[in-house]
Protein backbone atom coordinates (compact mmCIF):
# COMPACT_ATOMS: atom_id res chain seq x y z
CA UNK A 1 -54.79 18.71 -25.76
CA UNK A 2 -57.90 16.56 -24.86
CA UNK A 3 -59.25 16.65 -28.46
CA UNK A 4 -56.28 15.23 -29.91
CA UNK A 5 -55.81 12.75 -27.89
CA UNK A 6 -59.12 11.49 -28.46
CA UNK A 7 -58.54 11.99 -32.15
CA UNK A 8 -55.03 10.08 -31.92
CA UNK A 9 -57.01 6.66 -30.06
CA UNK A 10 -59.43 6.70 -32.70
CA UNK A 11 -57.42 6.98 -35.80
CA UNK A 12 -55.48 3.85 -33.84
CA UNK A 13 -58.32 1.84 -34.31
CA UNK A 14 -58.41 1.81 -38.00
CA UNK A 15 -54.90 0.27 -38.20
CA UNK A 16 -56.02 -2.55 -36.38
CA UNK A 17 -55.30 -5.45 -38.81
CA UNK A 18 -55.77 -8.60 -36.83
CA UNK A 19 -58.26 -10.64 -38.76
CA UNK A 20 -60.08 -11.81 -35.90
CA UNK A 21 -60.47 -8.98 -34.14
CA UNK A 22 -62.04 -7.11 -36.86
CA UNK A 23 -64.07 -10.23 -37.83
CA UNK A 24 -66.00 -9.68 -34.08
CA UNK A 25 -66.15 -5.73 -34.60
CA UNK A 26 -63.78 -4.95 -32.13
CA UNK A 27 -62.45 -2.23 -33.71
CA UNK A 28 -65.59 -0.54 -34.24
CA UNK A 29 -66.86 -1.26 -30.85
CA UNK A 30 -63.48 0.52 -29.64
CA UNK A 31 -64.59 3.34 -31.91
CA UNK A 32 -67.92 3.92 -30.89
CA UNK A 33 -66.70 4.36 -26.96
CA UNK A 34 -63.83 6.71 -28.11
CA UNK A 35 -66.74 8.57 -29.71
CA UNK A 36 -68.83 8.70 -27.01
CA UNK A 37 -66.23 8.87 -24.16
CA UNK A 38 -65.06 12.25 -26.09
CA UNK A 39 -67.96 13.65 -26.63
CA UNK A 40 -68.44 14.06 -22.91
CA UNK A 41 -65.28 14.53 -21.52
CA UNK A 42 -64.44 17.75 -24.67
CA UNK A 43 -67.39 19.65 -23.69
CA UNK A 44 -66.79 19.22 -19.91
CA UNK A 45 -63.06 19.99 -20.42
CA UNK A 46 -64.54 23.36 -22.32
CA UNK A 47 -67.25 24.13 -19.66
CA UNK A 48 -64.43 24.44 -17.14
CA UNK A 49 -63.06 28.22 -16.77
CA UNK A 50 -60.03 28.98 -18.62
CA UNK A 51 -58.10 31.95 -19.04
CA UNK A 52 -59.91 33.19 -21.61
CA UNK A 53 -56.80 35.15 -23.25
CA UNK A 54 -55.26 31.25 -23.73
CA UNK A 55 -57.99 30.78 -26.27
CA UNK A 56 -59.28 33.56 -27.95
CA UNK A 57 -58.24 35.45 -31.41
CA UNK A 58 -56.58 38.19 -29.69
CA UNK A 59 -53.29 38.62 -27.61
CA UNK A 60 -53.11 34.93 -27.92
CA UNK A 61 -49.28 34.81 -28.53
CA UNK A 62 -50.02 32.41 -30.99
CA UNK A 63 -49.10 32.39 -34.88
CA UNK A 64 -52.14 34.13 -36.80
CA UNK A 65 -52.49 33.79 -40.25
CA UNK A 66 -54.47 36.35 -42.67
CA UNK A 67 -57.06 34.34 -42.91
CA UNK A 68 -60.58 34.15 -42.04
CA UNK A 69 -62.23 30.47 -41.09
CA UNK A 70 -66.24 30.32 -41.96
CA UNK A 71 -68.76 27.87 -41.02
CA UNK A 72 -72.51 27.37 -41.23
CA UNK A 73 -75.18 25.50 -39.34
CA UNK A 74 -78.54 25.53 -38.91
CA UNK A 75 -81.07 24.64 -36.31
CA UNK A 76 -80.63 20.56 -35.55
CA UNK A 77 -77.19 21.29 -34.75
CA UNK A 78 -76.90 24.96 -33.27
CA UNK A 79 -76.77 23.84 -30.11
CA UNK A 80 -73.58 21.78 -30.26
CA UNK A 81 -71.48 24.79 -32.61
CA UNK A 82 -69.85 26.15 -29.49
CA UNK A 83 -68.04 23.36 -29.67
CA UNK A 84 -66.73 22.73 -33.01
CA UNK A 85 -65.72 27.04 -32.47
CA UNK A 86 -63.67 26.24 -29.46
CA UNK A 87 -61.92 23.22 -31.40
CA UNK A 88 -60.74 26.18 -33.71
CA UNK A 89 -59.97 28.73 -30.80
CA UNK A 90 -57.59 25.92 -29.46
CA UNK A 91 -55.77 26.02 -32.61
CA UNK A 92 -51.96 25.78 -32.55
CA UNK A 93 -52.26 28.46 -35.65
CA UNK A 94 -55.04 31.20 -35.43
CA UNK A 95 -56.93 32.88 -37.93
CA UNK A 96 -58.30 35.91 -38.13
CA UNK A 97 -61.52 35.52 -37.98
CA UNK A 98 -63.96 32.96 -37.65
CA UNK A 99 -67.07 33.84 -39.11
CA UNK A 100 -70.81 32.09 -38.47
CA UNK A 101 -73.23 32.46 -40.95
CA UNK A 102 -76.55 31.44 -40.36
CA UNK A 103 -80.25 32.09 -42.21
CA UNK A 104 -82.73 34.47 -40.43
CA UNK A 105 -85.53 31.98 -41.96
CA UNK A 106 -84.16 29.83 -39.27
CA UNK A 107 -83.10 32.32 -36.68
CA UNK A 108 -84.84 35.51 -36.70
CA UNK A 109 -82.20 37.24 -34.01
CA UNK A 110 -79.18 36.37 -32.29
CA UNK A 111 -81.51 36.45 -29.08
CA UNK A 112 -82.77 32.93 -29.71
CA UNK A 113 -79.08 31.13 -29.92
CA UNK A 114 -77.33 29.40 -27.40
CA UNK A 115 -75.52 31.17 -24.48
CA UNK A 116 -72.16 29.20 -24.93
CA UNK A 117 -72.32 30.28 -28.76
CA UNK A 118 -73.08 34.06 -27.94
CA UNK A 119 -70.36 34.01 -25.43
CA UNK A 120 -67.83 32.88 -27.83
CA UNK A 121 -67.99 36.51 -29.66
CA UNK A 122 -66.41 37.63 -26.82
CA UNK A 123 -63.02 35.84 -27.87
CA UNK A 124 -63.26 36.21 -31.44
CA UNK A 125 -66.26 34.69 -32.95
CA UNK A 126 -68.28 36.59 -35.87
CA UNK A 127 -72.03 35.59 -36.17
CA UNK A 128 -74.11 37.05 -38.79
CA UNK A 129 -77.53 36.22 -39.55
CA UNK A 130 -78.39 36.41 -43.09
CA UNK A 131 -81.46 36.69 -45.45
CA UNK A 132 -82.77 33.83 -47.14
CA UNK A 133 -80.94 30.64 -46.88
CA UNK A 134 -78.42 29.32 -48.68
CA UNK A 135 -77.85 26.25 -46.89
CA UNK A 136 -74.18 24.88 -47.36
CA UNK A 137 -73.30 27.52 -49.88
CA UNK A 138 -73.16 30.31 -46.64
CA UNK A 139 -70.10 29.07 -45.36
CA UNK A 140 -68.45 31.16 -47.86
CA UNK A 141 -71.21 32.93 -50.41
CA UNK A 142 -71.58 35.85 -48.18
CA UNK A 143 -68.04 36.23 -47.08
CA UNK A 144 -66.98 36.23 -50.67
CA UNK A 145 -69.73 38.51 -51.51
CA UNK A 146 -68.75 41.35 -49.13
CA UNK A 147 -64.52 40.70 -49.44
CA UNK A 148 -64.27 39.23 -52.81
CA UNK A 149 -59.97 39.23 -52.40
CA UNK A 150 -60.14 37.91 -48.89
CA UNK A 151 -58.69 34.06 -48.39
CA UNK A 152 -60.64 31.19 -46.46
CA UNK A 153 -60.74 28.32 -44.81
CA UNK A 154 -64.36 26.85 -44.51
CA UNK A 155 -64.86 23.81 -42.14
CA UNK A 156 -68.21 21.71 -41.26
CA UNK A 157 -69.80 22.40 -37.85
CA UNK A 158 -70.05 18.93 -36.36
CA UNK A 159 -66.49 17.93 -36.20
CA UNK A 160 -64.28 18.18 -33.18
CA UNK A 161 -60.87 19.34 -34.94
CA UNK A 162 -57.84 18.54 -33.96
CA UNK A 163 -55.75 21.40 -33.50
CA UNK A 164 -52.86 21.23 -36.07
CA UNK A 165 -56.21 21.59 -38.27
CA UNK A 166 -55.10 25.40 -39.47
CA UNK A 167 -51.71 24.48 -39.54
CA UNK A 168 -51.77 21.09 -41.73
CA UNK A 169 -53.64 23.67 -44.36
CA UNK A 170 -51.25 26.75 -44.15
CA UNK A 171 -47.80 24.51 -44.21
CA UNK A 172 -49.38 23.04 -47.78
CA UNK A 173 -50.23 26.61 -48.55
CA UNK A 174 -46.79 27.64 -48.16
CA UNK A 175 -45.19 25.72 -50.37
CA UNK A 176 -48.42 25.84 -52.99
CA UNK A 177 -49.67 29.48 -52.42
CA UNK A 178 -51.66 29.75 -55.89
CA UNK A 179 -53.62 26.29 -54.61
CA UNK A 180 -56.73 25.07 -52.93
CA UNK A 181 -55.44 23.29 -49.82
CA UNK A 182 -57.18 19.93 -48.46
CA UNK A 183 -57.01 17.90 -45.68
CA UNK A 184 -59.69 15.56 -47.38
CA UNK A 185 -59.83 14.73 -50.62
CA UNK A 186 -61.53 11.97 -53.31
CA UNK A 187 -59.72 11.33 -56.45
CA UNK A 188 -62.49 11.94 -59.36
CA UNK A 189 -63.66 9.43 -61.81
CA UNK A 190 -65.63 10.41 -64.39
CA UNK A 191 -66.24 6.75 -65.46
CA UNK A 192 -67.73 5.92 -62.02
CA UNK A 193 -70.12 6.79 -59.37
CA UNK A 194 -69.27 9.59 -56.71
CA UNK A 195 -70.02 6.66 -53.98
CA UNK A 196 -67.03 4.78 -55.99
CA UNK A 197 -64.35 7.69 -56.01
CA UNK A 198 -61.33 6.45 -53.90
CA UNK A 199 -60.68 8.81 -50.92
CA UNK A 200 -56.84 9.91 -51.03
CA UNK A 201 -55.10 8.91 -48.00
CA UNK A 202 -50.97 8.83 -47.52
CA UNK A 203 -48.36 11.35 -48.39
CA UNK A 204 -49.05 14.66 -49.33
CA UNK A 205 -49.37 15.45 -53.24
CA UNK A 206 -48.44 18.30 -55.47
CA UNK A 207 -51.26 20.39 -56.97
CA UNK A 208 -52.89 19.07 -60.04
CA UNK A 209 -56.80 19.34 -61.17
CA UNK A 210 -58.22 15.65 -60.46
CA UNK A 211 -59.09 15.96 -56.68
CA UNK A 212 -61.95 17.23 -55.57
CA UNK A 213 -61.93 18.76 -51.74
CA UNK A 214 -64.19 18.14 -49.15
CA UNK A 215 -64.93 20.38 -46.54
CA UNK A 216 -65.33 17.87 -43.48
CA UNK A 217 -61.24 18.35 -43.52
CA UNK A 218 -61.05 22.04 -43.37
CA UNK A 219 -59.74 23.34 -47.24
CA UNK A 220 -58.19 26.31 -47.52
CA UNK A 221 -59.02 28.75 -50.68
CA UNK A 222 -56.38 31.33 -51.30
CA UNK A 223 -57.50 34.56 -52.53
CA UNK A 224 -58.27 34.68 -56.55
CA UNK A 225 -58.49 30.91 -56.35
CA UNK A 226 -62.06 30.88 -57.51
CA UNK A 227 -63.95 31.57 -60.75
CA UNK A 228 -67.00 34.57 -60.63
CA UNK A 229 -69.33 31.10 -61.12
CA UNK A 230 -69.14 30.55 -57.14
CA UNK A 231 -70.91 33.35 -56.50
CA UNK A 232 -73.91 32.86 -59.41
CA UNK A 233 -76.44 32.20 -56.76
CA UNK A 234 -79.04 31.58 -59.53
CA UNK A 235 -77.13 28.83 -61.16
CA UNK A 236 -75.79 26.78 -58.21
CA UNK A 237 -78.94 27.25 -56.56
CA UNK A 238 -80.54 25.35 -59.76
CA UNK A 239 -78.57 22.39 -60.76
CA UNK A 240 -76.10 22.09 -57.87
CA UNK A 241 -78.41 22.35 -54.21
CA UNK A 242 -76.85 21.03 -51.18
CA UNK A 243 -73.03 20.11 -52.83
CA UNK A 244 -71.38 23.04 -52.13
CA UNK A 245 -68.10 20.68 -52.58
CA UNK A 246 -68.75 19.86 -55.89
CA UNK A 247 -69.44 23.20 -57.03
CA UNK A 248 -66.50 25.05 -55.33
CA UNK A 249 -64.58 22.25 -56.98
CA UNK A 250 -65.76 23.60 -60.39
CA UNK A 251 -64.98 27.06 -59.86
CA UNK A 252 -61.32 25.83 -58.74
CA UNK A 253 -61.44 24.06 -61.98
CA UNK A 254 -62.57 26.89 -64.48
CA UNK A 255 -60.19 29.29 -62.70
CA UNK A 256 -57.30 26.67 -63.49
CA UNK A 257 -56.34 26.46 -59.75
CA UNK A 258 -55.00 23.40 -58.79
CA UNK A 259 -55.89 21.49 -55.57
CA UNK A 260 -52.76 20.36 -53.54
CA UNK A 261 -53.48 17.32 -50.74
CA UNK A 262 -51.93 17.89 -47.67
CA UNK A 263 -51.29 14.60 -46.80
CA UNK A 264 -53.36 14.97 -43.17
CA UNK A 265 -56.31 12.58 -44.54
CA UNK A 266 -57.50 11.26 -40.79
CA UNK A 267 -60.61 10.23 -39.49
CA UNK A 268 -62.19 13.14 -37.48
CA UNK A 269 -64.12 12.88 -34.42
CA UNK A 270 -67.97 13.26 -35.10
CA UNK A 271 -70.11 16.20 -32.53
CA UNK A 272 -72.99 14.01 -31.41
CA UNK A 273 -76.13 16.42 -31.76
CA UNK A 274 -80.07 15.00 -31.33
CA UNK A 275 -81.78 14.92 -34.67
CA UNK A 276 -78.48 15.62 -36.50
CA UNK A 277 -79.10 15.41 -40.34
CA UNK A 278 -75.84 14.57 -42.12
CA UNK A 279 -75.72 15.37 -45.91
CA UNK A 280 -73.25 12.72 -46.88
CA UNK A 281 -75.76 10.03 -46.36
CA UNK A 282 -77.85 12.01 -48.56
CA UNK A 283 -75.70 12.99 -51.48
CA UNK A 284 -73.15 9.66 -51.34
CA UNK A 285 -75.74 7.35 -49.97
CA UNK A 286 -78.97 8.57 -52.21
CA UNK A 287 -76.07 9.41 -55.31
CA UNK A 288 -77.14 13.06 -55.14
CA UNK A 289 -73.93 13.94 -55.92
CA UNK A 290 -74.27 11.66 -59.20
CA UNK A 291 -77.13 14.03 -60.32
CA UNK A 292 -75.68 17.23 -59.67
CA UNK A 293 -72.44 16.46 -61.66
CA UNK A 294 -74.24 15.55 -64.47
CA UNK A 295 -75.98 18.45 -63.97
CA UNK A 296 -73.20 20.54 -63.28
CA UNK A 297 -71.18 18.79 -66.88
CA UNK A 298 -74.29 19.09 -69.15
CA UNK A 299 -74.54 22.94 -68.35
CA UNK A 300 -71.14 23.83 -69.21
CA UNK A 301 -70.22 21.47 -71.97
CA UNK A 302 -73.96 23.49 -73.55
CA UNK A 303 -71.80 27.33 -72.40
CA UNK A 304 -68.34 26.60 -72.84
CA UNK A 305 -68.10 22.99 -74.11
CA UNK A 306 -65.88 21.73 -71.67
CA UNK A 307 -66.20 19.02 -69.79
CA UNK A 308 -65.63 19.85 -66.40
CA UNK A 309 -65.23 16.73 -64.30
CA UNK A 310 -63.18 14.72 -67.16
CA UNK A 311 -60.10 15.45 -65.13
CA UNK A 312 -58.15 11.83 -65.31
């Protein structure tokens, strides 16, 4: 598959270790044309007709799993989505579902989306525009909402995935099914700043309660895995805006469920959109996070005095 071998050259380029050719940027250089070399040779691979019934959610003949992957996006990036949805039709494991959730602020009928998204409900894909907007928190507030017992995968809609993606998270879930499941995770330190938490990387590792998922990866949320507090709009809404992570983490953590790391930590190829607004830059970058996990600790130390990210 295209996408991962794209995926494959650039994760080569971070194991580069001569010191002189990292001193001139070579590696990065290397990077940025794998980057852009993939993001036009994916979506021209996709434009290209295909038997349809190779890539859809249906008759597939693939393994599919019960369940359902959700995403969100909003308008600086709707027009590249298609393609971070046929990365997940092209999985080597299906779901059933993939859902897209998206604000009716933003888009006031499916009318005014792209072609190449609307098409894509023809071989599986679930759009449904929603009231209000929730930002982050609709990749899996409304899902939950309407099938409180159902189990997830959420995902970020500017990543090209690699298509063991689904399976990576299911093999972990099958040997931790009571766990949250992460390709991605950053080992939390309550003595230091968010920006300073070390990203896990290597072999897989069993479940425990010090890792906090991030969704870039893909992280899979078994059903029951998360306290009623995800789904207290008025409270995450208030001292936890935009870090949908961080708060999912939480209700993990007051539900005692465990995160297990799948070992499958790799750098993912980026969808190149115009005017693309990337939150990490924002909540790493700015130390937004910082604020709303001292927000997040002061408010339940006050309710249940525990201290909710003192998980060394």
């Amino acid at each position: 598959m295209l996408i991962d071998a794209f995926h494959d050259l650039y994760n080569l380029t971070f194991r580069i270790e001569n010191a002189f050719l990292n001193l001139i940027k070579i590696p990065a250089i290397l990077r940025l044309m794998i980057l852009s070399l993939a993001n036009f040779c994916i979506p021209l691979l996709f434009s290209i007709k295909t038997g349809q019934s190779n890539f859809c959610l249906e008759e597939s003949g693939r393994e599919q799993v019960d369940f359902v992957v959700s995403l969100t996006s909003f308008p600086e990036r709707i027009a590249k989505v298609h393609l971070v949805v046929e990365s997940l039709l092209r999985q080597t494991v299906i779901p059933k579902k993939i859902v897209l959730w998206l604000s009716r602020e933003q888009f006031n009928s499916l009318d005014v989306l792209p072609k190449k998204l609307l098409d894509l409900q023809g071989r599986g894909l679930e759009i449904h525009l929603m009231p209000g907007d929730l930002r982050s928190y609709k990749k899996y507030y409304y899902l939950l909402q309407d099938q409180p017992d159902t189990s997830f995968i959420i995902v970020d809609d500017d990543i090209f995935y690699p298509s063991t993606l689904i399976e990576n998270l299911i093999s972990t879930h099958t040997q931790y099914p009571n766990a949250v499941c992460a390709n991605r995770c950053a080992r939390i330190n309550s003595e230091k700043p968010y920006r300073e938490w070390i990203s896990v990387k290597g072999l897989a590792l069993e479940p425990c309660f010090n890792l906090l998922p991030t969704g870039c990866g893909g992280v899979l949320y078994p059903s029951g895995s998360l306290h009623s507090d995800a789904l207290n709009e008025p409270l995450f809404t208030k001292i936890c805006k935009d870090a949908d992570d961080i708060w999912l983490s939480n209700a993990a953590y007051l539900n005692n469920t465990p995160t297990a790391y799948t070992g499958k930590n790799e750098y993912l190829l980026s969808v190149y959109s115009i005017g693309n607004v990337h939150l990490h830059t924002k909540n790493v970058g700015e130390s937004n996070n910082d604020q709303k996990i001292e927000l997040v600790k002061k408010h339940y130390q006050s309710t249940t005095k525990a201290n909710v990210f003192n998980r060394n």
